[in-house]
Protein backbone atom coordinates (compact mmCIF):
# COMPACT_ATOMS: atom_id res chain seq x y z
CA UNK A 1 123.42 90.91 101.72
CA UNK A 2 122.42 93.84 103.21
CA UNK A 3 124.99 96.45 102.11
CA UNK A 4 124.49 94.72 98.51
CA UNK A 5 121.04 96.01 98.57
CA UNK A 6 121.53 99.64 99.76
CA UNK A 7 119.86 101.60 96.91
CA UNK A 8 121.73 104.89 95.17
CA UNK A 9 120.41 107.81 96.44
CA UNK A 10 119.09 109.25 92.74
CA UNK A 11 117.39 105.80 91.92
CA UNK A 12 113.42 106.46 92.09
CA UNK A 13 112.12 103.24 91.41
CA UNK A 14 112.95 99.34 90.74
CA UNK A 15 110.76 97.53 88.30
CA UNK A 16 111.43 93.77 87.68
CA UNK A 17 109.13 92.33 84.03
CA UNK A 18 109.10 88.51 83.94
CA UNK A 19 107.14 85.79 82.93
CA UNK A 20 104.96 83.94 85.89
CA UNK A 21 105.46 80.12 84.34
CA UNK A 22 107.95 79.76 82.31
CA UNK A 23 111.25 78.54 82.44
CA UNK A 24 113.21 81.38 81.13
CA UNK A 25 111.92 83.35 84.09
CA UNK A 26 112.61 80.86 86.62
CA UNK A 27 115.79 81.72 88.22
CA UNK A 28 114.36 86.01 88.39
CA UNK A 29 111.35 84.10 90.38
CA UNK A 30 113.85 82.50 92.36
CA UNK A 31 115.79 85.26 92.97
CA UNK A 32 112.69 87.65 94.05
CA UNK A 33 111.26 85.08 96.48
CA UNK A 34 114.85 85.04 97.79
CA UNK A 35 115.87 88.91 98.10
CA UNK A 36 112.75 91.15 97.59
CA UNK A 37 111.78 91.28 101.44
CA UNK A 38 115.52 92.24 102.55
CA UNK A 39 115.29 94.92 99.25
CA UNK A 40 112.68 96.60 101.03
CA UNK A 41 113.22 96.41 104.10
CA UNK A 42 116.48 98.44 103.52
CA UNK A 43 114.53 100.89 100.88
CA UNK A 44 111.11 100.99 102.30
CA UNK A 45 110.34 104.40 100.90
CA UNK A 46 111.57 103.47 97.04
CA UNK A 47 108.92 101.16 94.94
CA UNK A 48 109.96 98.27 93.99
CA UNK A 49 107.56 96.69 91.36
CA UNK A 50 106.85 93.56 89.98
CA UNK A 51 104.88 93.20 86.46
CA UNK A 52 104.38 89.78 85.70
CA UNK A 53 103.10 88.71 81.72
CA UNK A 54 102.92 85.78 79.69
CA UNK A 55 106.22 85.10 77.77
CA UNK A 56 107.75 87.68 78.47
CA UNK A 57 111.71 87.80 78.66
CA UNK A 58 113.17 88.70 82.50
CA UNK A 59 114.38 92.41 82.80
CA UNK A 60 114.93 94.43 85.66
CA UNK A 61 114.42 98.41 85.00
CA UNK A 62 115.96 101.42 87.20
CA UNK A 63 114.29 104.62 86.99
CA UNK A 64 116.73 107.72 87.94
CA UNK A 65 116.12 111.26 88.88
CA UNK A 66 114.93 113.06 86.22
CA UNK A 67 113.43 110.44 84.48
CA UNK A 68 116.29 108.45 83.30
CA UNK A 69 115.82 104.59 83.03
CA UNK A 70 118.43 102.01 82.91
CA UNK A 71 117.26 98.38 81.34
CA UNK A 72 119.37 94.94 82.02
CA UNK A 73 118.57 92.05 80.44
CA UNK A 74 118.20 89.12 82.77
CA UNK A 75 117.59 86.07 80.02
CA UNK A 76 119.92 83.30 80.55
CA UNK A 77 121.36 84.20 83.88
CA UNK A 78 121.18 81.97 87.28
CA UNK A 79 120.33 83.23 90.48
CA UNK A 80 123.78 84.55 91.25
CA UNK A 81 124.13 86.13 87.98
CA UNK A 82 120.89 87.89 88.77
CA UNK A 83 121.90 89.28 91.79
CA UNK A 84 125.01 90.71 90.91
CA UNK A 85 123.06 92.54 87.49
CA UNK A 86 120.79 94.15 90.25
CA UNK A 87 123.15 94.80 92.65
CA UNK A 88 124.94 96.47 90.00
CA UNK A 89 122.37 98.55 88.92
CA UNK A 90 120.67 99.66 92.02
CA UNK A 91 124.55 101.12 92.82
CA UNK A 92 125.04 102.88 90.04
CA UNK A 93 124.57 107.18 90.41
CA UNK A 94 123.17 107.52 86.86
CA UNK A 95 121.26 105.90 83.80
């Protein structure tokens, strides 16, 4: 899991929005209970936030160098799906 977590070297800052009860957020809880202390512990210098609001749909946000942001959607998707979205995005090189 490690090596899945390895953040690119232009990505500034991780920022997961989800809600704190509901269902629709469930598996992104499950999923940052799960892999958020391994995430920083292999990034312990890049922020990785968590904004929690009533009803709100489960994204996960990348912000780049120069200010570029990269949004993925995380409605509808298990834990696994989850994980590979993130692991996805935290590899890419650019928004």
């Amino acid at each position: 899991m490690a090596a899945k977590y390895t953040f690119a070297q232009g990505l500034k800052e991780l920022r997961f929005h989800l809600c704190q009860t509901s269902e629709h957020s469930a598996a992104a809880r499950s999923f940052l209970l799960r892999s958020y202390p391994t995430m920083k512990k292999h990034n312990p210098v890049t922020p990785i936030l968590i904004r929690e609001a009533l009803d709100v749909q489960p994204k996960v946000w990348a912000r780049f160098e120069y200010g570029k942001e990269k949004v993925v959607p995380l409605s509808g998707l298990d834990d696994k799906g989850i994980e590979s979205k993130v692991t996805e995005l935290v590899s890419s090189q650019t928004a």
